[in-house]
PDB file of N, CA and C in Angstrom:
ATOM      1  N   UNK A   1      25.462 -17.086  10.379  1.00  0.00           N
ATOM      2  CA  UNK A   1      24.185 -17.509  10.899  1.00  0.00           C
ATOM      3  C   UNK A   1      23.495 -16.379  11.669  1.00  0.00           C
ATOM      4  N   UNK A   2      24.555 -15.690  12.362  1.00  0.00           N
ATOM      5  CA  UNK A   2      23.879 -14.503  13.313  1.00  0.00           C
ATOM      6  C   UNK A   2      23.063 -13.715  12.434  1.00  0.00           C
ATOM      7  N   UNK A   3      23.912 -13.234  11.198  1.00  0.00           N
ATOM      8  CA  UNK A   3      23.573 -12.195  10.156  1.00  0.00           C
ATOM      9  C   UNK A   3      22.224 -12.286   9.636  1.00  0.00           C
ATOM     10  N   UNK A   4      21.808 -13.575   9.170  1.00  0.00           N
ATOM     11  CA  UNK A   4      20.307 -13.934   8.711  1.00  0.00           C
ATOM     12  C   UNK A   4      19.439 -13.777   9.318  1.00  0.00           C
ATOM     13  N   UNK A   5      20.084 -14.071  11.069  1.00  0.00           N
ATOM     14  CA  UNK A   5      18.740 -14.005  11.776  1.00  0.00           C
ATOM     15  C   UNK A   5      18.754 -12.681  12.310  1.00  0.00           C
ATOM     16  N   UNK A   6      19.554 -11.738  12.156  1.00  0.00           N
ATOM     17  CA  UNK A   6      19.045 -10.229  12.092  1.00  0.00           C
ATOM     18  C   UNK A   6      18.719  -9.785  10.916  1.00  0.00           C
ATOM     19  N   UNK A   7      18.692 -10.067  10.352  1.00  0.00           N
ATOM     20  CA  UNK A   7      17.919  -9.883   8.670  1.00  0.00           C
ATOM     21  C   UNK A   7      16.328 -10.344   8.807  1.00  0.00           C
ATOM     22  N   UNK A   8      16.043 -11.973   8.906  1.00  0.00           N
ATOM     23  CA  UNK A   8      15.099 -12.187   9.503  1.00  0.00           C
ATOM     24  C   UNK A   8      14.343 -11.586  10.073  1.00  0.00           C
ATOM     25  N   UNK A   9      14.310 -11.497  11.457  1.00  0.00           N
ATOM     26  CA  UNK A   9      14.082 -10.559  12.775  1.00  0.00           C
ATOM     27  C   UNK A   9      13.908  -8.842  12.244  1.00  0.00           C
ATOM     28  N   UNK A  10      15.117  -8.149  11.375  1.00  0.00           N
ATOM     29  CA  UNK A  10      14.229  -7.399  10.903  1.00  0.00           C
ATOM     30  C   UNK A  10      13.464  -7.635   9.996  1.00  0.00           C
ATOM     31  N   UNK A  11      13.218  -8.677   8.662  1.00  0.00           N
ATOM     32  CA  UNK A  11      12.293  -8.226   7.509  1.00  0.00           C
ATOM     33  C   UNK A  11      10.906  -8.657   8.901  1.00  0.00           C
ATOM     34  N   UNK A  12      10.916  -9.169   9.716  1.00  0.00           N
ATOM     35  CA  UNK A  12       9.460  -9.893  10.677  1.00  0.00           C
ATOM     36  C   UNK A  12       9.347  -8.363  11.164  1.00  0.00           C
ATOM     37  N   UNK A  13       9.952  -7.671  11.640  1.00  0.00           N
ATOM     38  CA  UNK A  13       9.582  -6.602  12.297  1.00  0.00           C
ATOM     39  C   UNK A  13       9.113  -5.408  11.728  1.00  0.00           C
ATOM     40  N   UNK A  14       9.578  -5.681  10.032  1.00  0.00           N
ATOM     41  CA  UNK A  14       8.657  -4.632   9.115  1.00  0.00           C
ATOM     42  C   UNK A  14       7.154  -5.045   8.668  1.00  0.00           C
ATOM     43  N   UNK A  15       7.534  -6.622   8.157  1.00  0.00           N
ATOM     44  CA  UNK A  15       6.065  -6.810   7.993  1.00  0.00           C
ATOM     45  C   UNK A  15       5.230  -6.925   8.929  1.00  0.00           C
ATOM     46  N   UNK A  16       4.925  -6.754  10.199  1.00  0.00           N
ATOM     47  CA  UNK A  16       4.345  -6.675  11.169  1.00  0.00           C
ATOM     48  C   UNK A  16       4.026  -5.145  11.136  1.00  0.00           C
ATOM     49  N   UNK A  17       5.112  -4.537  11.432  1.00  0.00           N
ATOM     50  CA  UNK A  17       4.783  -2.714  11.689  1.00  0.00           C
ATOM     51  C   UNK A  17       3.614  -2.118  10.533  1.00  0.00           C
ATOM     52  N   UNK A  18       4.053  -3.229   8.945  1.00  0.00           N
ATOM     53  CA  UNK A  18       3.354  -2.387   7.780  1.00  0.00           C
ATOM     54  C   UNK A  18       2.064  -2.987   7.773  1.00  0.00           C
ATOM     55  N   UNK A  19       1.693  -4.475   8.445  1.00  0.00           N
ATOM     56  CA  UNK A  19       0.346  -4.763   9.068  1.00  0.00           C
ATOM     57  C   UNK A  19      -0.496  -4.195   9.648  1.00  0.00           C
ATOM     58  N   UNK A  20       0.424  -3.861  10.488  1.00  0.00           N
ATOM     59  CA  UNK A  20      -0.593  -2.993  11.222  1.00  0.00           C
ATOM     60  C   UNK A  20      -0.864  -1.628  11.171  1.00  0.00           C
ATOM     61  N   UNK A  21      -0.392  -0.793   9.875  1.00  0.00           N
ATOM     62  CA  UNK A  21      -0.705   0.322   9.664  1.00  0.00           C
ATOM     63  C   UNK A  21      -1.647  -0.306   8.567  1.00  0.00           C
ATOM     64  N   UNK A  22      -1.443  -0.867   7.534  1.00  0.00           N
ATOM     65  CA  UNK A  22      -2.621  -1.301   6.978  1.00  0.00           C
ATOM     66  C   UNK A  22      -3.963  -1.677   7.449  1.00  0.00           C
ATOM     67  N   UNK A  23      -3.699  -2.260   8.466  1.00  0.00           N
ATOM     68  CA  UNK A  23      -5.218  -2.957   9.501  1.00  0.00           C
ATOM     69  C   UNK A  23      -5.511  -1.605  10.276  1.00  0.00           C
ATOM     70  N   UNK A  24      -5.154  -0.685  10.456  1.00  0.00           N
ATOM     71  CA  UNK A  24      -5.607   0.491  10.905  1.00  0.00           C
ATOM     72  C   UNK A  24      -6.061   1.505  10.046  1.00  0.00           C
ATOM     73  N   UNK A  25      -5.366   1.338   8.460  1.00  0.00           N
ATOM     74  CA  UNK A  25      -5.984   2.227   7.660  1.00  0.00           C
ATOM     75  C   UNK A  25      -7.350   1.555   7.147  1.00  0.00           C
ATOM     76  N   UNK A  26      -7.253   0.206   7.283  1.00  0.00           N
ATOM     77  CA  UNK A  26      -8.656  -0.212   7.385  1.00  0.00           C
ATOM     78  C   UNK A  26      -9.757   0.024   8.177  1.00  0.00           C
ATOM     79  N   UNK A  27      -8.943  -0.504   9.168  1.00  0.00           N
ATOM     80  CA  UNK A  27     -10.400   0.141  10.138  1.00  0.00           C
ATOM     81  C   UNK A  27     -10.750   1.752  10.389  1.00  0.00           C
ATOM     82  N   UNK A  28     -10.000   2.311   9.876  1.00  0.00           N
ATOM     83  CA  UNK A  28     -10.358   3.752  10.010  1.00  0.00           C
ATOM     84  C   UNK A  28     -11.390   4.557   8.681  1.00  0.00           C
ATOM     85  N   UNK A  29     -11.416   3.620   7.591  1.00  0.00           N
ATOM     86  CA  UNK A  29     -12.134   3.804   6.771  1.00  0.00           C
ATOM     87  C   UNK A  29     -13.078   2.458   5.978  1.00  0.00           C
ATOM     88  N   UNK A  30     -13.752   1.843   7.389  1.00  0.00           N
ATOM     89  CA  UNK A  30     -14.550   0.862   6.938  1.00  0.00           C
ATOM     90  C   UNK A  30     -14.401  -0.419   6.279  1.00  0.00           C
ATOM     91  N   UNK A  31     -12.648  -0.657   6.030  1.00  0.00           N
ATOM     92  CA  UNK A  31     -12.259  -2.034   5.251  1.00  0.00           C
ATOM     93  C   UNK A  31     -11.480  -1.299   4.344  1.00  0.00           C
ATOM     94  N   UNK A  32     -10.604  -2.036   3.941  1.00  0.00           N
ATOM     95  CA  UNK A  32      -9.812  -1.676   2.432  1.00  0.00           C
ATOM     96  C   UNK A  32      -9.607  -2.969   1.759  1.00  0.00           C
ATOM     97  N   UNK A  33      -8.962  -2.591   0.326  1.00  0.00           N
ATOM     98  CA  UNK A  33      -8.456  -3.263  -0.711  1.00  0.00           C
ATOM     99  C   UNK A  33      -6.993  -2.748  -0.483  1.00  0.00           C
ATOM    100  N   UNK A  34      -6.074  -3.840  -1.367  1.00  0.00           N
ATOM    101  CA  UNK A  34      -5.341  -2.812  -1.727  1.00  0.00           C
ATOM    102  C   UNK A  34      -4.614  -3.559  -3.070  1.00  0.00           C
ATOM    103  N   UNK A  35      -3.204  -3.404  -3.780  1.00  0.00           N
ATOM    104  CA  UNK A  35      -2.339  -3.659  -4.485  1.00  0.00           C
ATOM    105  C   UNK A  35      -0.927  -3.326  -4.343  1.00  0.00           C
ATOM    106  N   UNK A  36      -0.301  -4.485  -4.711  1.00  0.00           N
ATOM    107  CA  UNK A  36       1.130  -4.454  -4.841  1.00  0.00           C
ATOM    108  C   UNK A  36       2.048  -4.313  -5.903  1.00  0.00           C
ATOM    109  N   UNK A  37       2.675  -2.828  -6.093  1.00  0.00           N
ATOM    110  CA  UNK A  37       3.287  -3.117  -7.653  1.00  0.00           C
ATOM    111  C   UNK A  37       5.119  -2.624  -7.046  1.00  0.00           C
ATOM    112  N   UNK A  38       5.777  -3.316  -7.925  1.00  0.00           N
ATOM    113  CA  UNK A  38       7.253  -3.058  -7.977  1.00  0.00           C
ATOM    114  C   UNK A  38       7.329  -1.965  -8.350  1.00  0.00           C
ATOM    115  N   UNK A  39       8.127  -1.073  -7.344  1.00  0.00           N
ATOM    116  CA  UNK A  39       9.032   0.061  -7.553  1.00  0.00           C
ATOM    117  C   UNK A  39      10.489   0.070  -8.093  1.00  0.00           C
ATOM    118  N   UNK A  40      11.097  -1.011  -8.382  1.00  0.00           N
ATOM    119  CA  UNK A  40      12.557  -0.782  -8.805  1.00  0.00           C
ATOM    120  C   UNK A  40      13.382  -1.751  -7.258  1.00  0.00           C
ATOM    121  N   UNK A  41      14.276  -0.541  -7.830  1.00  0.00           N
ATOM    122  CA  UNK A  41      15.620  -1.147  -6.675  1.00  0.00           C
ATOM    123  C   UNK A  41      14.564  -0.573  -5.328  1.00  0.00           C
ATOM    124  N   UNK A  42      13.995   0.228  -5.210  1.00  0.00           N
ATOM    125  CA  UNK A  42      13.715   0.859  -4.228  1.00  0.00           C
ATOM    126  C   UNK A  42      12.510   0.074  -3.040  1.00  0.00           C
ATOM    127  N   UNK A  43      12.617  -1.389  -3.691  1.00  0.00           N
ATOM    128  CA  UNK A  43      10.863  -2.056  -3.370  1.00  0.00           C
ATOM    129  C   UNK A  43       9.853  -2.421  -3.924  1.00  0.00           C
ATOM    130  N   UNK A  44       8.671  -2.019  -2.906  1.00  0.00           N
ATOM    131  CA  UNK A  44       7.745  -2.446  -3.726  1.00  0.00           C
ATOM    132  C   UNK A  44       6.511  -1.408  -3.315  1.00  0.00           C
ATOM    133  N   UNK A  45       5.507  -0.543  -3.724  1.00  0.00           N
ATOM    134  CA  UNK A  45       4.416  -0.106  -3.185  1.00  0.00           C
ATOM    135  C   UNK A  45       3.050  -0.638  -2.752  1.00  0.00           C
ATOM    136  N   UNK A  46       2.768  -0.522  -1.543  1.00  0.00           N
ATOM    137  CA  UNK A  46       0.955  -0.736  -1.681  1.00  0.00           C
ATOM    138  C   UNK A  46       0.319   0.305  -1.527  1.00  0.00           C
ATOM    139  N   UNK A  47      -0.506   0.393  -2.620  1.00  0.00           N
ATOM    140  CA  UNK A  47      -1.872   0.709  -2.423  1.00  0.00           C
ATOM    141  C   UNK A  47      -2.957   0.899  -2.288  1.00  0.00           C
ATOM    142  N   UNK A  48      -3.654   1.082  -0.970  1.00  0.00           N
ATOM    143  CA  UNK A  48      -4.869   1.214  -0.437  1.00  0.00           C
ATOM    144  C   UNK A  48      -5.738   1.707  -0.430  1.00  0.00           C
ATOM    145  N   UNK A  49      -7.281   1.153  -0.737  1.00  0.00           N
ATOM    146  CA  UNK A  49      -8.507   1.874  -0.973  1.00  0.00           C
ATOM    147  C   UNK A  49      -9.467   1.788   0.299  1.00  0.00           C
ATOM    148  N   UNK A  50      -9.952   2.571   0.964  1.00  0.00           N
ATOM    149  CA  UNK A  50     -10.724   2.543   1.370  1.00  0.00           C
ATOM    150  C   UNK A  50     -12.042   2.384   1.263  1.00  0.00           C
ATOM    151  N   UNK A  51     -13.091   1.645   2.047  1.00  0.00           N
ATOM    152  CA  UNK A  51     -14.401   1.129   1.608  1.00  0.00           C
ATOM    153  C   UNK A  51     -14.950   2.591   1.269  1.00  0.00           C
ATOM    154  N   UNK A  52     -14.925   3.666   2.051  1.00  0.00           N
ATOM    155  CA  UNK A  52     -15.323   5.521   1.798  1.00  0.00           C
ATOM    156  C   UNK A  52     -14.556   6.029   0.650  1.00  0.00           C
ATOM    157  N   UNK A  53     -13.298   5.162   0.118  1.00  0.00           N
ATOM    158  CA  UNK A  53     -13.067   6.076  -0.975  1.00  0.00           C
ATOM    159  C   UNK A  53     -11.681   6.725  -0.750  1.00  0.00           C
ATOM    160  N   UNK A  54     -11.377   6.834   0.463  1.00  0.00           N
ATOM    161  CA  UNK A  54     -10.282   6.969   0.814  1.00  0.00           C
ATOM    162  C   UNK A  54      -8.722   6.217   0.654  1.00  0.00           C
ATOM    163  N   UNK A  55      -7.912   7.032   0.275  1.00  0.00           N
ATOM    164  CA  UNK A  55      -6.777   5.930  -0.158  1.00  0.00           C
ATOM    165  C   UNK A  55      -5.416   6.001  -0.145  1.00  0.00           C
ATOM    166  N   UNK A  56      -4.803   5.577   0.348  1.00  0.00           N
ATOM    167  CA  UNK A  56      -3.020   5.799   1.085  1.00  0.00           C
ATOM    168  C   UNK A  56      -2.313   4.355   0.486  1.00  0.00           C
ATOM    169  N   UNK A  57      -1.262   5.281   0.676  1.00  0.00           N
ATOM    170  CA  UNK A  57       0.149   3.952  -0.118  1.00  0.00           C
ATOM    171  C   UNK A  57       1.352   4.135   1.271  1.00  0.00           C
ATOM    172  N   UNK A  58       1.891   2.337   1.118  1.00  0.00           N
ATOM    173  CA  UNK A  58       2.996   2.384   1.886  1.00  0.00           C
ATOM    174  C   UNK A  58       4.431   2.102   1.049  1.00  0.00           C
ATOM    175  N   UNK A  59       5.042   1.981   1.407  1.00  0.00           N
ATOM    176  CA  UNK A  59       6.490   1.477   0.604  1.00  0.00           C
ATOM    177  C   UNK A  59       7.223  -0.038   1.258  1.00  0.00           C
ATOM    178  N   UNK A  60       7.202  -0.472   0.792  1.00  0.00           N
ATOM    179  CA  UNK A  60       8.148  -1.647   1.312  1.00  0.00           C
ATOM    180  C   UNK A  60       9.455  -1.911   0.516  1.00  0.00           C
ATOM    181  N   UNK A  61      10.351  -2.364   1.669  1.00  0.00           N
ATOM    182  CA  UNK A  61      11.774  -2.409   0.890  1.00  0.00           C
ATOM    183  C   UNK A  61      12.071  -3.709  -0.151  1.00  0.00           C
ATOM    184  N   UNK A  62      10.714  -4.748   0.243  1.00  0.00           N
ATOM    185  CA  UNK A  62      11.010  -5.659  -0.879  1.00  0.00           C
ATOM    186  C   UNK A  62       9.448  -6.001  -1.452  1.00  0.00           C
ATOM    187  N   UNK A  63       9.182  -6.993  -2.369  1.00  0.00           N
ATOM    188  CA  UNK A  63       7.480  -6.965  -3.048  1.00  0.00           C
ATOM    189  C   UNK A  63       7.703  -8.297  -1.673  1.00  0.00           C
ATOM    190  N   UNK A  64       8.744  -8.915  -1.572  1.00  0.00           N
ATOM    191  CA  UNK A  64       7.958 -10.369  -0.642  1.00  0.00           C
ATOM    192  C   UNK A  64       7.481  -9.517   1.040  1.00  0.00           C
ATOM    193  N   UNK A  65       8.156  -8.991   1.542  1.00  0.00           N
ATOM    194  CA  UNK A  65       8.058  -8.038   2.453  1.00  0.00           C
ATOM    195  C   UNK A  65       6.248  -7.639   2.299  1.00  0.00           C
ATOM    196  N   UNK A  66       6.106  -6.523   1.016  1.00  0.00           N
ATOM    197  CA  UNK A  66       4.261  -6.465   0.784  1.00  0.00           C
ATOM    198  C   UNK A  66       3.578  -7.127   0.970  1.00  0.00           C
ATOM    199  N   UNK A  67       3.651  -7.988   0.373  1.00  0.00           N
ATOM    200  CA  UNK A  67       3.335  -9.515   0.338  1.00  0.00           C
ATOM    201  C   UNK A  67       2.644 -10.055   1.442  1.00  0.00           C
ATOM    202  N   UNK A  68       3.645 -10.211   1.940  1.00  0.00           N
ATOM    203  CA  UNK A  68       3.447 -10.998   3.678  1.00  0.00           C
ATOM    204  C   UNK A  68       2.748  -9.984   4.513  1.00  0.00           C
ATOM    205  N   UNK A  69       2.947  -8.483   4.499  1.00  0.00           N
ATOM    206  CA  UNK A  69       2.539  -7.718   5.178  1.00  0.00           C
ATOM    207  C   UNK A  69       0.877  -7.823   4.713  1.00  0.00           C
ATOM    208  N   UNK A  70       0.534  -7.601   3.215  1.00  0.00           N
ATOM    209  CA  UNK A  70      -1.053  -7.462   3.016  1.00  0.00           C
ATOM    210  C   UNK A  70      -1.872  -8.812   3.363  1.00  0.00           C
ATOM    211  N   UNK A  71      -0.922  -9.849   2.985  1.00  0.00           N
ATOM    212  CA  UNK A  71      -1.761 -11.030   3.312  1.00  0.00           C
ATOM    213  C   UNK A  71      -2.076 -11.274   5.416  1.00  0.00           C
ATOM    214  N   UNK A  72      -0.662 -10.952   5.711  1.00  0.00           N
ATOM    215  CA  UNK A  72      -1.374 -10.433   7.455  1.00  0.00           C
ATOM    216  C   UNK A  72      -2.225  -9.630   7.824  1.00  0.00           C
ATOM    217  N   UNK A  73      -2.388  -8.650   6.907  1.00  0.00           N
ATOM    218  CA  UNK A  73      -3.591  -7.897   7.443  1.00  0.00           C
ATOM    219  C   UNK A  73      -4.966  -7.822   7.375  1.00  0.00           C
ATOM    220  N   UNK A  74      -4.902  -8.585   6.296  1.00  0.00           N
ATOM    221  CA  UNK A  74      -6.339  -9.519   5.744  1.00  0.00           C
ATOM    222  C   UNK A  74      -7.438  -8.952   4.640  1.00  0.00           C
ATOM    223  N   UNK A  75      -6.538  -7.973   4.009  1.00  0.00           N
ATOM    224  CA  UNK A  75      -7.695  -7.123   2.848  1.00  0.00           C
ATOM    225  C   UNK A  75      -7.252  -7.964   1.937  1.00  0.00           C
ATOM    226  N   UNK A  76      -8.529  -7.508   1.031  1.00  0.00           N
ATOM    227  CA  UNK A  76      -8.633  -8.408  -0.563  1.00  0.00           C
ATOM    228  C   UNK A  76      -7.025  -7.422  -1.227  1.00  0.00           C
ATOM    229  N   UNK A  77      -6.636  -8.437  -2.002  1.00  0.00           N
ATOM    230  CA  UNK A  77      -5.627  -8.075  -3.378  1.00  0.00           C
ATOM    231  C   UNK A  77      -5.968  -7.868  -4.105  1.00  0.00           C
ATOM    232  N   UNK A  78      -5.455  -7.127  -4.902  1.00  0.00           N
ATOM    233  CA  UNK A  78      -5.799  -6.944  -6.315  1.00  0.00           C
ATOM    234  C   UNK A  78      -4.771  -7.118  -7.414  1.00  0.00           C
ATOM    235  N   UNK A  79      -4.824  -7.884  -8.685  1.00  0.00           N
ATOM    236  CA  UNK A  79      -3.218  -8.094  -9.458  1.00  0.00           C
ATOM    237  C   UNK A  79      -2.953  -6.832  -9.759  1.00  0.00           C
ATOM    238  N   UNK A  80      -3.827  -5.881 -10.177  1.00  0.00           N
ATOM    239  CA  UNK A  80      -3.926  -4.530 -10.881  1.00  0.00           C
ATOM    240  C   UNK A  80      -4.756  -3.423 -10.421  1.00  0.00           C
ATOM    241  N   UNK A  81      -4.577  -2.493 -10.580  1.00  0.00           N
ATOM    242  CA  UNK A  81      -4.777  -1.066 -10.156  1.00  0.00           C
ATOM    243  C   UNK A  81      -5.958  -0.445 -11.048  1.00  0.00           C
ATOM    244  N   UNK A  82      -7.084  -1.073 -11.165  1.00  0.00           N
ATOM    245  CA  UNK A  82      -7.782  -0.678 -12.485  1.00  0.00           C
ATOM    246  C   UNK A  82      -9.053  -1.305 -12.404  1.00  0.00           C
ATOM    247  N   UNK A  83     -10.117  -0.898 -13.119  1.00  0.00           N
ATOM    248  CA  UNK A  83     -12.117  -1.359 -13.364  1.00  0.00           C
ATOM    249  C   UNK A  83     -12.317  -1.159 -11.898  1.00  0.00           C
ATOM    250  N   UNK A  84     -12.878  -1.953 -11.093  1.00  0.00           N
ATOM    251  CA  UNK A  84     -14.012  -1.780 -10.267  1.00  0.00           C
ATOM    252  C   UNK A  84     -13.184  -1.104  -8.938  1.00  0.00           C
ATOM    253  N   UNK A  85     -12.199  -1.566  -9.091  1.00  0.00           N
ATOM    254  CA  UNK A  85     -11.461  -1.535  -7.813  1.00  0.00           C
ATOM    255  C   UNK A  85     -10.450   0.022  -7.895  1.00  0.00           C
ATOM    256  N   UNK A  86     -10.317   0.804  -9.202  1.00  0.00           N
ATOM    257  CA  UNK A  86      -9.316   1.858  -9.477  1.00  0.00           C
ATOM    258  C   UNK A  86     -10.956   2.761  -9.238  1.00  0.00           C
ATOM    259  N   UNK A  87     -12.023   2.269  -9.511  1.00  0.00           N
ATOM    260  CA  UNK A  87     -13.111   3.341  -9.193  1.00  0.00           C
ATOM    261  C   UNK A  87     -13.848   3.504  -7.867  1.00  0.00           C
ATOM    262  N   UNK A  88     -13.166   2.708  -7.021  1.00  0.00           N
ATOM    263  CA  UNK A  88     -13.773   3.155  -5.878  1.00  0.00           C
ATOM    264  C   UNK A  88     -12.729   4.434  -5.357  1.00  0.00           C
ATOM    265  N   UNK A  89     -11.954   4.625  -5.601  1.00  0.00           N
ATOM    266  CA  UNK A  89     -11.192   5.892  -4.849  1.00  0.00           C
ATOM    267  C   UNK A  89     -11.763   7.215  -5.231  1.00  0.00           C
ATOM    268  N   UNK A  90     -12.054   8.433  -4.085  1.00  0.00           N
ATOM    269  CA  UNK A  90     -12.363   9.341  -4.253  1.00  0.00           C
ATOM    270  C   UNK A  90     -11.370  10.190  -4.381  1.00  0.00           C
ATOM    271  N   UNK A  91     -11.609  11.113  -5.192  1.00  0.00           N
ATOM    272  CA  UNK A  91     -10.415  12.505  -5.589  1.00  0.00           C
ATOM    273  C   UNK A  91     -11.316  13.754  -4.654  1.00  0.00           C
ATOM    274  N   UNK A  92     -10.582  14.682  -4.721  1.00  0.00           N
ATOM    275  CA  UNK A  92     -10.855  16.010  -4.036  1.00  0.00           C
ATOM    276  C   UNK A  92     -10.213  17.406  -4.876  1.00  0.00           C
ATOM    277  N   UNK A  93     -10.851  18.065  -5.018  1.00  0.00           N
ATOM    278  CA  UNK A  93     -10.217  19.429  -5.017  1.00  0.00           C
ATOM    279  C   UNK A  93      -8.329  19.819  -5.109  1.00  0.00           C
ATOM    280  N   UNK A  94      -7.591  18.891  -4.215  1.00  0.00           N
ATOM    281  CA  UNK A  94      -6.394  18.953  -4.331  1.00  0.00           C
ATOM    282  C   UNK A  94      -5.704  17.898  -4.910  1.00  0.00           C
ATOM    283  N   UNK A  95      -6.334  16.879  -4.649  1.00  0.00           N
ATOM    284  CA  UNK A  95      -6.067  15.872  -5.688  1.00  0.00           C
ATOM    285  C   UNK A  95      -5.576  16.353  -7.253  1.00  0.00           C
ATOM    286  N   UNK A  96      -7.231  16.875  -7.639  1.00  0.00           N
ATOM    287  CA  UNK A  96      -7.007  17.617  -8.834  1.00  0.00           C
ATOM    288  C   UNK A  96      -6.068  18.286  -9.506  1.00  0.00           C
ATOM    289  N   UNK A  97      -6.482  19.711  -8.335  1.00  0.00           N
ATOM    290  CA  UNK A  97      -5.138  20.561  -8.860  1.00  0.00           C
ATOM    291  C   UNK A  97      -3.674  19.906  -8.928  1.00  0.00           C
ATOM    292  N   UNK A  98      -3.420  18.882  -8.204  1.00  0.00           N
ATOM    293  CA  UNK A  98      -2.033  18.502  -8.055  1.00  0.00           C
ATOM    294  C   UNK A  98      -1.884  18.135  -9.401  1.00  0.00           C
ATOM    295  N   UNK A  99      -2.805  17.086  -9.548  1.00  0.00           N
ATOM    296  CA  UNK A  99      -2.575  16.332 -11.009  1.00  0.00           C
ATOM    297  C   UNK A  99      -2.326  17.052 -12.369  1.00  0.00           C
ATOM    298  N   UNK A 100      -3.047  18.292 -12.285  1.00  0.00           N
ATOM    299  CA  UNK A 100      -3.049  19.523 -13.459  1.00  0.00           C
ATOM    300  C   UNK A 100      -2.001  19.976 -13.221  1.00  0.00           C
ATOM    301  N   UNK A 101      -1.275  20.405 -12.326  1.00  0.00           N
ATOM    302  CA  UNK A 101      -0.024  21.034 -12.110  1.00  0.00           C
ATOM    303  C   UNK A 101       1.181  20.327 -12.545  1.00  0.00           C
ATOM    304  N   UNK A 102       0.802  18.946 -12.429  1.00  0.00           N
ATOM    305  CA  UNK A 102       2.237  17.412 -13.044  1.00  0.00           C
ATOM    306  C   UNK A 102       2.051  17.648 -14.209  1.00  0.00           C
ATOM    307  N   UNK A 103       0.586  18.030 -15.005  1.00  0.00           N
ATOM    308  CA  UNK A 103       0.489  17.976 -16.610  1.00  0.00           C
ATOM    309  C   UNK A 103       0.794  19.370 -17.329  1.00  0.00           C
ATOM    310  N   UNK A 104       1.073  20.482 -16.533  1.00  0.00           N
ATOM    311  CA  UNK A 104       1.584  21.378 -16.639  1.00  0.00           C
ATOM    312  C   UNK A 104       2.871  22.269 -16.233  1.00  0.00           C
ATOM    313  N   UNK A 105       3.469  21.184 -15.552  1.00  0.00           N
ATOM    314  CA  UNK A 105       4.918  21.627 -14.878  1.00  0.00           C
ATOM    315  C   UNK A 105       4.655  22.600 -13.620  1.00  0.00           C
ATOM    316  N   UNK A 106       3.994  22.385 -13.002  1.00  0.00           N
ATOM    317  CA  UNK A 106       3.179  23.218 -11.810  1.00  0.00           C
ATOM    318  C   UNK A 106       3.732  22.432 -10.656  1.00  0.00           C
TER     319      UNK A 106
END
C-alpha cells in the first residue's frame, strides 16, 4: 500500500512540475497548442507550439502522465502533428542547417 502511494505522489509530482513548464512556455509565447505522441518504452513526448511560432517538447515517462499534465495546463490538443497546427511553427536558420545535416550525415 505504501509503494502505490509513493508511486502516486510521485506520478502527481511530475504532472504538476510538467504543468507548469507547459503553462509557462505558454505564457512566454502568447498561448500554445500542443500534442502527445508515444515514444516507446521511454514514454511519451509533447509538443508545443507557440501562438509566435515558437516551439519546445517535453518528455514524459508515461502518455497518461502527458495526458494529465496537458489537460492541467489548459492548451488546446491536437490528435496529430500536421495542417493548420504543424504550420504554425517557425524554423530559423539553425533549424535548417540541422535538418540538412540529418539528411546528409552532418
Amino acid at each position: 500500500m505504501a509503494d502505490t502511494q509513493q508511486v502516486d505522489a510521485r506520478a502527481e509530482r511530475t504532472v504538476s512540475r510538467l504543468a507548469h513548464r507547459i503553462s509557462a512556455f505558454a505564457k512566454a509565447h502568447g498561448g500554445a497548442e500542443g500534442q502527445v505522441a508515444h515514444i516507446g518504452e521511454r514514454g511519451a513526448r509533447i509538443v508545443l507550439v507557440g501562438e509566435d511560432g515558437g516551439w519546445g517538447d517535453l518528455v514524459a515517462p508515461t502518455y497518461a502522465i502527458a495526458e494529465q499534465a496537458v489537460t492541467r495546463s489548459g492548451i488546446t490538443v491536437h490528435e496529430s502533428f500536421d495542417g493548420e497546427f504543424a504550420a504554425k511553427v517557425t524554423t530559423g536558420p539553425y533549424e535548417w542547417k540541422r535538418m540538412a545535416g540529418i539528411q546528409i550525415g552532418g
